[in-house]
Protein backbone atom coordinates (compact mmCIF):
# COMPACT_ATOMS: atom_id res chain seq x y z
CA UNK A 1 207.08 89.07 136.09
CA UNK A 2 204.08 90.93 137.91
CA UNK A 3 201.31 92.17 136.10
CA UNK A 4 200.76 95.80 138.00
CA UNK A 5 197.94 97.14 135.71
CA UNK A 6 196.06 94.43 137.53
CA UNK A 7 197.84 95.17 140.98
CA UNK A 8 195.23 97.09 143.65
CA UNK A 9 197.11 99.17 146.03
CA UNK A 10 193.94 98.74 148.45
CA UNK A 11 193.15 95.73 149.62
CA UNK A 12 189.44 95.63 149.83
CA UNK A 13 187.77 97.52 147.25
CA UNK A 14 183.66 96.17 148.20
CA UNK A 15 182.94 96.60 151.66
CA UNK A 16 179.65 97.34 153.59
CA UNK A 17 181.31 100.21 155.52
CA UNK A 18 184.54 102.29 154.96
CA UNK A 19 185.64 104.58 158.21
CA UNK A 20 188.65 106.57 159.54
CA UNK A 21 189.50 108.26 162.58
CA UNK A 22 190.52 111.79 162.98
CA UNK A 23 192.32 113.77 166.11
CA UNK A 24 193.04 117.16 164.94
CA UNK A 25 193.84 118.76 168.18
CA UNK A 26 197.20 117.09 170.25
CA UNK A 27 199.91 119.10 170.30
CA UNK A 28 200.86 117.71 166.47
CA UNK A 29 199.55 119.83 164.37
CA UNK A 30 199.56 123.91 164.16
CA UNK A 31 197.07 124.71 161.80
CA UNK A 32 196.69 128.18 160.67
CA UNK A 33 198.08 131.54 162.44
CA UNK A 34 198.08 131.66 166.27
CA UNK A 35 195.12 129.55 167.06
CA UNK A 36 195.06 126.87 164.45
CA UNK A 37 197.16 124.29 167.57
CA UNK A 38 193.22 124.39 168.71
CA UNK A 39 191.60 124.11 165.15
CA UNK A 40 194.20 121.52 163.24
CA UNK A 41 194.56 121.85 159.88
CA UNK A 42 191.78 121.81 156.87
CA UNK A 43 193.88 119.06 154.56
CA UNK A 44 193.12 116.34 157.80
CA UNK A 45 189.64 115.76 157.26
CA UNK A 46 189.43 117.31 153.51
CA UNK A 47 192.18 114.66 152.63
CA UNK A 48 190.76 112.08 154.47
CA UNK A 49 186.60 112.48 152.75
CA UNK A 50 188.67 112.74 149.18
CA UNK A 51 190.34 109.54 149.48
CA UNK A 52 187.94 107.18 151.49
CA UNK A 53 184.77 108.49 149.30
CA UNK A 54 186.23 106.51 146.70
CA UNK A 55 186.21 102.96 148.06
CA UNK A 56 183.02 101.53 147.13
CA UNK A 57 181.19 101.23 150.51
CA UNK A 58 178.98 103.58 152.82
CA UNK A 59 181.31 106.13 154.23
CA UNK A 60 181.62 107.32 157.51
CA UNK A 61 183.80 108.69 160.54
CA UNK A 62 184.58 105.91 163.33
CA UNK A 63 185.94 108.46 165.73
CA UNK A 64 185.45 112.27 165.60
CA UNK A 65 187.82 114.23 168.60
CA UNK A 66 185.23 114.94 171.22
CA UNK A 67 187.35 117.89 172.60
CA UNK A 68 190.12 118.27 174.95
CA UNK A 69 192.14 114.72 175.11
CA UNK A 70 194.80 113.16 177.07
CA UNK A 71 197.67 111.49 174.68
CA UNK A 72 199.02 113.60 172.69
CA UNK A 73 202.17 115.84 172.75
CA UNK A 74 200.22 118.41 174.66
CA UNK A 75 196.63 118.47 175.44
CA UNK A 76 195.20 122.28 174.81
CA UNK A 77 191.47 123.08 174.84
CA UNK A 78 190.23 122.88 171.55
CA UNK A 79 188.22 126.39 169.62
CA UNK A 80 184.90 126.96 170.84
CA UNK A 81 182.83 125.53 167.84
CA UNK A 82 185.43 123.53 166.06
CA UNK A 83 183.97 119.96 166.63
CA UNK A 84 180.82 121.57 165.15
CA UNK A 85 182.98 122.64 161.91
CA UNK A 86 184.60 119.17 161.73
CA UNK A 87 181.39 117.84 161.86
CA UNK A 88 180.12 119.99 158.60
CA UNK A 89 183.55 119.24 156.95
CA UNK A 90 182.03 115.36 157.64
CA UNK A 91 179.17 115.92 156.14
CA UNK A 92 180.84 118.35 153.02
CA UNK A 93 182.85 115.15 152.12
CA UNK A 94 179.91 113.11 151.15
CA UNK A 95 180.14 110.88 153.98
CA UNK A 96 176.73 109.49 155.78
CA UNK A 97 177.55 109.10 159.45
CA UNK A 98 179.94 110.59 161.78
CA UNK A 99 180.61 108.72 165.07
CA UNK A 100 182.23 110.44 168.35
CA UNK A 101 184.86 108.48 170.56
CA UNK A 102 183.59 108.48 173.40
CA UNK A 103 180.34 108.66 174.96
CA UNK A 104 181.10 109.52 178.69
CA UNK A 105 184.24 111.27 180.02
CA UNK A 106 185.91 107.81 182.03
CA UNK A 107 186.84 108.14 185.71
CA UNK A 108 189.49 106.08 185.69
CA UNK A 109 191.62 104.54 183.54
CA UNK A 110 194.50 105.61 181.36
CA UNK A 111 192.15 108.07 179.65
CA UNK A 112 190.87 110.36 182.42
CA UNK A 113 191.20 113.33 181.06
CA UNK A 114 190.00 112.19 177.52
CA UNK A 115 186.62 113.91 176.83
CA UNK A 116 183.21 112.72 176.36
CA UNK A 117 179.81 113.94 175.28
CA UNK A 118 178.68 113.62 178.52
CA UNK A 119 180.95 115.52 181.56
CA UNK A 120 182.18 113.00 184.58
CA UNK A 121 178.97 113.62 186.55
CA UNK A 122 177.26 111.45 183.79
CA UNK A 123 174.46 113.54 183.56
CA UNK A 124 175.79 117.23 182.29
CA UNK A 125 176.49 117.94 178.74
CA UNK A 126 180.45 118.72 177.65
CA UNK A 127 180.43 122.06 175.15
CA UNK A 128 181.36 119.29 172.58
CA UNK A 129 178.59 117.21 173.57
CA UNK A 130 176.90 120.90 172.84
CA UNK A 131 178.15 121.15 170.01
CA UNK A 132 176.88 117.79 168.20
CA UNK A 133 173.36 118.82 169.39
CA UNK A 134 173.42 121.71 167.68
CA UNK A 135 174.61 120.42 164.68
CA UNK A 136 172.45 117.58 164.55
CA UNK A 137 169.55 119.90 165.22
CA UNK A 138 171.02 122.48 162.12
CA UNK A 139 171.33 119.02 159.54
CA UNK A 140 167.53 118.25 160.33
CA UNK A 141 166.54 122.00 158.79
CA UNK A 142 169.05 121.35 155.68
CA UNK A 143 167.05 117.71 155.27
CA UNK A 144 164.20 119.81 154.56
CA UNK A 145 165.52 121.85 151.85
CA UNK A 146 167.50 119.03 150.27
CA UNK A 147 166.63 118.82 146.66
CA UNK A 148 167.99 115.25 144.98
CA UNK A 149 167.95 117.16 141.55
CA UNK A 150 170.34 119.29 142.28
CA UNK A 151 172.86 119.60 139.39
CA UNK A 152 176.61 120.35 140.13
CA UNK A 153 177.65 124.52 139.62
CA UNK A 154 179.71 124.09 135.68
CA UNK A 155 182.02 126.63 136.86
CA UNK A 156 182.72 124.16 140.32
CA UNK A 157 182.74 120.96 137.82
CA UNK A 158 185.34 122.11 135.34
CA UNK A 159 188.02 122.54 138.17
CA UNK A 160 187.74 118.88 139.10
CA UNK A 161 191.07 117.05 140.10
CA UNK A 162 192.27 113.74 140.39
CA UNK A 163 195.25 113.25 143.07
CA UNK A 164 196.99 109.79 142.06
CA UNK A 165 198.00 108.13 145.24
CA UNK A 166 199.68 104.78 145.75
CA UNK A 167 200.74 103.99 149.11
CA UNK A 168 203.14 102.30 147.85
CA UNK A 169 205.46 105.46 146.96
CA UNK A 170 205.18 106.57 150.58
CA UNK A 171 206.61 103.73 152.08
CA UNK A 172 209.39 103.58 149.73
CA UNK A 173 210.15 106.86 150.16
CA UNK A 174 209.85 107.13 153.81
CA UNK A 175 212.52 104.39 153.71
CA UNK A 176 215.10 105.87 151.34
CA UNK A 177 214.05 109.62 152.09
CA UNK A 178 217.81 111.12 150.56
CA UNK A 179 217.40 114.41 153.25
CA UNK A 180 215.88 114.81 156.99
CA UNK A 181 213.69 117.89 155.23
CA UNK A 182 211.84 115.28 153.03
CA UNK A 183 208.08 114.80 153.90
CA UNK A 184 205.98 112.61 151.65
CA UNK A 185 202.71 113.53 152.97
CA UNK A 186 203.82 116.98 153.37
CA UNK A 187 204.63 117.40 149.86
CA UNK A 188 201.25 115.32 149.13
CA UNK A 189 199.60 117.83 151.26
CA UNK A 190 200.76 120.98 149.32
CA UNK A 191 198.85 120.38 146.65
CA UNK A 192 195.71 119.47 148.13
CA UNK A 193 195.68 122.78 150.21
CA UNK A 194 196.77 124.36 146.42
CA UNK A 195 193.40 122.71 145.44
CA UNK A 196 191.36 123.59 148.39
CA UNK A 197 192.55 127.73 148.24
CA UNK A 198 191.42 126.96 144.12
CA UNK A 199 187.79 126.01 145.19
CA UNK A 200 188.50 122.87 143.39
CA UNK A 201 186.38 119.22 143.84
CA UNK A 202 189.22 116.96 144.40
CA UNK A 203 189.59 112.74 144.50
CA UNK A 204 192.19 111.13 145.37
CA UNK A 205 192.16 107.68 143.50
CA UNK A 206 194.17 104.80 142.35
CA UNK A 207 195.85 103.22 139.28
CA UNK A 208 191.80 100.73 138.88
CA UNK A 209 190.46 104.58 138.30
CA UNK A 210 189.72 106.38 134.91
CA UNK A 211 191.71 108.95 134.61
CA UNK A 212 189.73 110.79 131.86
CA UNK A 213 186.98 111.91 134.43
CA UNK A 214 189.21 114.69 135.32
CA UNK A 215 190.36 117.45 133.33
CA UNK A 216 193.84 117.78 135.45
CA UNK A 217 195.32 115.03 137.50
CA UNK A 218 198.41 115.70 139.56
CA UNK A 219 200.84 112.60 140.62
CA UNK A 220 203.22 113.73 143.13
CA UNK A 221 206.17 112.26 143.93
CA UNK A 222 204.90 109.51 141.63
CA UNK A 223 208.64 107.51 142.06
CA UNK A 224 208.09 103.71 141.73
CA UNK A 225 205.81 102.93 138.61
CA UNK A 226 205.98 101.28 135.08
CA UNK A 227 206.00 101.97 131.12
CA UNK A 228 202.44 101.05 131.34
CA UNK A 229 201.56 103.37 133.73
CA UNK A 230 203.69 105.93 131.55
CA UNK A 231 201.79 104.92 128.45
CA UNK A 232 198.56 105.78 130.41
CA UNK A 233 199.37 109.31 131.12
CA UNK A 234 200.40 109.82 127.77
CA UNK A 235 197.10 108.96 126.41
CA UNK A 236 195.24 111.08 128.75
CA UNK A 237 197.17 114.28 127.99
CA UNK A 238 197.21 113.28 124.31
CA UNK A 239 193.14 113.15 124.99
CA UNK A 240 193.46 116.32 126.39
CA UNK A 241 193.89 115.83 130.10
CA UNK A 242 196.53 118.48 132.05
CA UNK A 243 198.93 116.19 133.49
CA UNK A 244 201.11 117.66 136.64
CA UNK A 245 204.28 115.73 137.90
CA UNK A 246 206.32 116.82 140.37
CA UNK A 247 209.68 115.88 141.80
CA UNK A 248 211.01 111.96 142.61
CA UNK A 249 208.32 110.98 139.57
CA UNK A 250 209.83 107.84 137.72
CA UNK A 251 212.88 107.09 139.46
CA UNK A 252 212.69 103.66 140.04
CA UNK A 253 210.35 100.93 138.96
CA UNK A 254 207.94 98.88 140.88
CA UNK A 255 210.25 96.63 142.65
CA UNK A 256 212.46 99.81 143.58
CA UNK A 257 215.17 99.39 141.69
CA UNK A 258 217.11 101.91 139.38
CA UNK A 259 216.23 101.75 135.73
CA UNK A 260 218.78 100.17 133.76
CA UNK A 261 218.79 103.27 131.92
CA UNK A 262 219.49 106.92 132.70
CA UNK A 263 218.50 108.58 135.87
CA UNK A 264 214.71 108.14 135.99
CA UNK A 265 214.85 107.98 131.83
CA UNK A 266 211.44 106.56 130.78
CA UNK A 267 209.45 109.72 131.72
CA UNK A 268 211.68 112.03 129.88
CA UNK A 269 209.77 112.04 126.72
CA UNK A 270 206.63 112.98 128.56
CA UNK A 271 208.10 115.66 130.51
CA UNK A 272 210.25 117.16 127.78
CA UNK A 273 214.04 116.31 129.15
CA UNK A 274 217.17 114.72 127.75
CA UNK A 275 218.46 114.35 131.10
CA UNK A 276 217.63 115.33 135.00
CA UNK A 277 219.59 115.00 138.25
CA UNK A 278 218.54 115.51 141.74
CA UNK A 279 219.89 117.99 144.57
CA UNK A 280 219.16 118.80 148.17
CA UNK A 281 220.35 121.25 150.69
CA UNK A 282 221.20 121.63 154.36
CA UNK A 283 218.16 123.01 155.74
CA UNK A 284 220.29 126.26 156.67
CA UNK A 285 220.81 126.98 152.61
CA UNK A 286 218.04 128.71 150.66
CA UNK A 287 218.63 128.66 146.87
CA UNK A 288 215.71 130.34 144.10
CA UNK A 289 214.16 129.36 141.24
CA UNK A 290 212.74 132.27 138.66
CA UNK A 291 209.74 131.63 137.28
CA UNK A 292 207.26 133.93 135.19
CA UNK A 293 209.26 136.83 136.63
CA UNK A 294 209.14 136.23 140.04
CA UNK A 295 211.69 134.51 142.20
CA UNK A 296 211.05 131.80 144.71
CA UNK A 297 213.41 129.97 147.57
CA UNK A 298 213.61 126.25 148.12
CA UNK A 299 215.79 123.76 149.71
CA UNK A 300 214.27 120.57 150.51
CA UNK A 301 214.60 119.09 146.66
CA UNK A 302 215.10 119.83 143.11
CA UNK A 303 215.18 117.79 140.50
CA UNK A 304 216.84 119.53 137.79
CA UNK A 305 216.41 119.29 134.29
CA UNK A 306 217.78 119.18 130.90
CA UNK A 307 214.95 119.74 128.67
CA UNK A 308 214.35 118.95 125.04
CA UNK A 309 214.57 122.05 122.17
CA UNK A 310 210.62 121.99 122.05
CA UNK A 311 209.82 121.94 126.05
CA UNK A 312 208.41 125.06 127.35
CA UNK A 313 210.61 125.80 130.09
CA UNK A 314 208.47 128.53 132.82
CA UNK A 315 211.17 128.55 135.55
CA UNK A 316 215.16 127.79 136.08
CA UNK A 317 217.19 127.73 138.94
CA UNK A 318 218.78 131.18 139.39
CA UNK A 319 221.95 130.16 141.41
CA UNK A 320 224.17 126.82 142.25
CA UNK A 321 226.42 125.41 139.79
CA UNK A 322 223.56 124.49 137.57
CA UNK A 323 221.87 127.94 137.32
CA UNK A 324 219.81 127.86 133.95
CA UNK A 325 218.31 124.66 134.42
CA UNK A 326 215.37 124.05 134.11
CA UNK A 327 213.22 123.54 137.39
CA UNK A 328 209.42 123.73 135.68
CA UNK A 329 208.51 122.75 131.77
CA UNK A 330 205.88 122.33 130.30
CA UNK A 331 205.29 120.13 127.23
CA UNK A 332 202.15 119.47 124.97
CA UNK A 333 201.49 115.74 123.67
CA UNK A 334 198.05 115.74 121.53
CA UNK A 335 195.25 118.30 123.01
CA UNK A 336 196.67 117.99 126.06
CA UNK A 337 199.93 119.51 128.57
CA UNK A 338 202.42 118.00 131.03
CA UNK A 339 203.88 120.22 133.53
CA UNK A 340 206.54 119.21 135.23
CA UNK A 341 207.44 120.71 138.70
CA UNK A 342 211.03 119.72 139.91
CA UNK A 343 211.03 121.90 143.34
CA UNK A 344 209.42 121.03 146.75
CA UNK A 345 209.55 124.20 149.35
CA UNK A 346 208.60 125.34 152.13
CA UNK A 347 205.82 127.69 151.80
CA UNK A 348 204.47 126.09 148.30
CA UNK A 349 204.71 129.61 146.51
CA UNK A 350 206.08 128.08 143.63
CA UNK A 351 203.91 125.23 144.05
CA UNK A 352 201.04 127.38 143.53
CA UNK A 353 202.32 129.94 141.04
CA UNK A 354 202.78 126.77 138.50
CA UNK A 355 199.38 125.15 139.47
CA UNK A 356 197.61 128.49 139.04
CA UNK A 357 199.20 128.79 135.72
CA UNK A 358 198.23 125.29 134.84
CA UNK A 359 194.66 125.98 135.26
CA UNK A 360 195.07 129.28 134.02
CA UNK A 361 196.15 128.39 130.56
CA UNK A 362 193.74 125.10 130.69
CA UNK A 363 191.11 128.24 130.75
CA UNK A 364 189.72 126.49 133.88
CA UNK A 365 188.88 129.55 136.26
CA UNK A 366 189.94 129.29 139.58
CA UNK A 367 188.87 130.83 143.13
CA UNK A 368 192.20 132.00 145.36
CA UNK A 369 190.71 131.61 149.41
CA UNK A 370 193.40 132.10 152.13
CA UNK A 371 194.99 129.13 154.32
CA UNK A 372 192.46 127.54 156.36
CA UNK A 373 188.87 128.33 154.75
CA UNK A 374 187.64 125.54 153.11
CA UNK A 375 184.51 126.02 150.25
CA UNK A 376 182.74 123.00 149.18
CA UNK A 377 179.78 121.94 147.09
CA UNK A 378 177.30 119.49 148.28
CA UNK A 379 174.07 118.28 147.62
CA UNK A 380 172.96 121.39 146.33
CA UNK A 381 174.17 123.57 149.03
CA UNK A 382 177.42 126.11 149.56
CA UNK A 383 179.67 125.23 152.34
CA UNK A 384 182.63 127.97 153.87
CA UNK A 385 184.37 126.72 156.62
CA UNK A 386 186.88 129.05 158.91
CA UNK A 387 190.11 126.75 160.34
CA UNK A 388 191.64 130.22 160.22
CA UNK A 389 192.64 132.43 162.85
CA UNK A 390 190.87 135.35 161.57
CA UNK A 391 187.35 136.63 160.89
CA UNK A 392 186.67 135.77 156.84
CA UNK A 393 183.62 137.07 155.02
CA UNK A 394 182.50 134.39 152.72
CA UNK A 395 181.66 135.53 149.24
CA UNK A 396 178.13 134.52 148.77
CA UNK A 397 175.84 135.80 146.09
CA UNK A 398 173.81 138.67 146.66
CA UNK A 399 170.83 136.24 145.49
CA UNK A 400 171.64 133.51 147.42
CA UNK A 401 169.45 131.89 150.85
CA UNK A 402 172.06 131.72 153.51
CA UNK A 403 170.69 128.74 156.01
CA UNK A 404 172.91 128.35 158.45
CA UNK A 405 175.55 130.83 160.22
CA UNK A 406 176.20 134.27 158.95
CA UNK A 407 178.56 135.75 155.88
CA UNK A 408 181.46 136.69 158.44
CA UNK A 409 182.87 133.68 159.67
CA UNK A 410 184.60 133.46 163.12
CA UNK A 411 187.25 131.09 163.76
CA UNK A 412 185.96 127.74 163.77
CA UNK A 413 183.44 129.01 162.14
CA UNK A 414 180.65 127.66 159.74
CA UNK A 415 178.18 129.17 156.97
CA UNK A 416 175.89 127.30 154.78
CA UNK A 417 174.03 128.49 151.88
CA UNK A 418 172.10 127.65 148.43
């Protein structure tokens, strides 16, 4: 038998310097309303600073997209000003260095058209290349006003989430998906844009981390894992953490097999259930779930539940042959909740409805920004960025300095302020 409480999902914990590579911009990725193909999405980098900040090690970007490049499944022109904003995202993420691949626009070669901070005449500067000037030149002025005492907003604190991540579940599940509309990373992804519209500091972290620095932690998809593990989250809630599950948790254990029990049976207790099933849909079905009286369509998964007399049940499924199920609950254990979310959608309206009440009845106040602006705290300053389509006025305190950019954001647009 394996010990996993002493298992590390990462395989070096300690190193000197801990870097990852972002491309926004090829053709992959949409973003937000008609012009996010040129912007990307927030969640790339935002993901990306929550998860790497947490390996011990300096932090850092290896590669930052200079601009227009040349391999991906189209090549548009990126937003005037975005590599600027990815930059500040960077920096917003607590990371110390940001690095830019590549130097010099090549003249040959397989990447040709693959820009540079220099143009192909060696000599000019690219409006990228621009762009990291003028950032570098904007970080100098916020060295000055740095202040090392500066002491976290309580308000900004209290909404602090842990996302448990093992990569583990993604690989499994990537393997044994159960529908073509499954997306492990985009269901991942839901809730970290959830958290980023809340205005709330997020880490992503492991199984080695403790889970009682953070007054809710979501696990999503959480579907290989052990009583141990089980016994952990029940502790925390009982402490009076807000636990959040969501579909697939518990299925199998951590050699991916079935329990020899019911259908994903040791997390019942936690979640309040006697029993649960699974369904899916063809992706040309839509079926609802009522919740809190308001109605919401999925399709891509429910896990559908059975729950105990004393679970608080805050939606059902409101057609199929199981309509009256239960597709959220909610169930106390000590000072603390589990809420238990059995639907992944499409637009994550029931995602959020159930996260906002989560925080809501945690008495944690929440912030509700539209798709694409991103608000972070750091190092004593305010940071808005606009991966938007659309002009967004930040809301910054009448009494507040602003130091960089102005209150109405453009697309691809930044504001700073203390």
């Amino acid at each position: 038998m394996v010990d996993y409480s002493s298992v590390d999902p990462l395989r070096f914990k300690k190193m000197d310097l801990v870097t990852y590579t972002k491309y926004l911009v090829a053709g992959f990725d949409m973003g937000y309303g008609e012009q996010g193909f040129r912007m990307g999405s927030s969640n790339g980098i935002g993901f990306a600073n929550d998860w790497f900040r947490n390996i011990n090690g300096t932090t850092g970007v290896m590669e930052l997209q200079p601009g227009q490049v040349n391999w991906g499944l189209y090549n548009p022109q990126t937003m005037p000003g975005v590599v600027r904003m990815w930059i500040y995202h960077v920096f917003a993420g607590d990371n110390k260095f940001v690095c830019n691949y590549r130097f010099r626009q090549p003249l040959s070669g397989g990447e040709q058209y693959h820009y540079g901070i220099m143009k192909t005449d060696g000599t000019s500067v690219s409006t990228s290349g621009e762009e990291y000037i003028q950032a570098v030149k904007e970080i100098k002025e916020l060295r000055k006003l740095y202040d090392p005492k500066a002491s976290i907003p309580k308000d900004y604190a209290a909404r602090k989430t842990g996302i448990l991540y093992n990569p583990d579940n993604r690989w499994e599940m990537e393997y044994q998906p159960q529908t073509n509309q499954w997306r492990f990373m985009g269901h991942i992804y839901k809730y970290y844009r959830i958290l980023q519209s809340f205005v709330a500091p997020v880490d992503i972290i492991d199984e080695t981390h403790d889970f009682s620095a953070y007054p809710v932690l979501i696990a999503p998809a959480y579907q290989l894992l052990d009583k141990d593990l089980i016994a952990r989250w029940k502790k925390y809630v009982e402490n009076g953490g807000h636990l959040v599950l969501t579909c697939r948790t518990g299925q199998k254990d951590r050699e991916a097999h079935l329990w020899k029990e019911k259908f994903a049976e040791p997390v019942y207790e936690l979640i309040g259930a006697k029993e649960l099933f699974f369904d899916v849909l063809p992706e040309t079905r839509i079926a609802h779930v009522r919740m809190l009286g308001f109605t919401y369509d999925w399709n891509n998964w429910a896990d559908v539940v059975d729950p105990l007399p004393n679970t608080e049940v805050w939606g059902v499924y409101d057609d199929q042959f199981y309509k009256g199920k239960s597709a959220v609950t909610r169930t106390k254990h000590g000072k603390g909740t589990v809420t238990f979310v059995g639907a992944d959608t499409d637009n994550s309206a029931l995602e959020k409805a159930a996260m906002t009440e989560v925080y809501k009845r945690a008495g944690i106040s929440v912030e509700n920004l539209p798709n694409g602006i991103v608000k972070v705290w750091r190092h004593g300053f305010w940071i808005v960025l606009n991966y938007s389509s659309d002009n967004y006025e930040a809301d910054i305190p009448a009494d507040a300095k602003i130091i960089i950019g102005e209150k109405v954001l453009k697309p691809a647009g930044v504001v700073v302020w203390r």
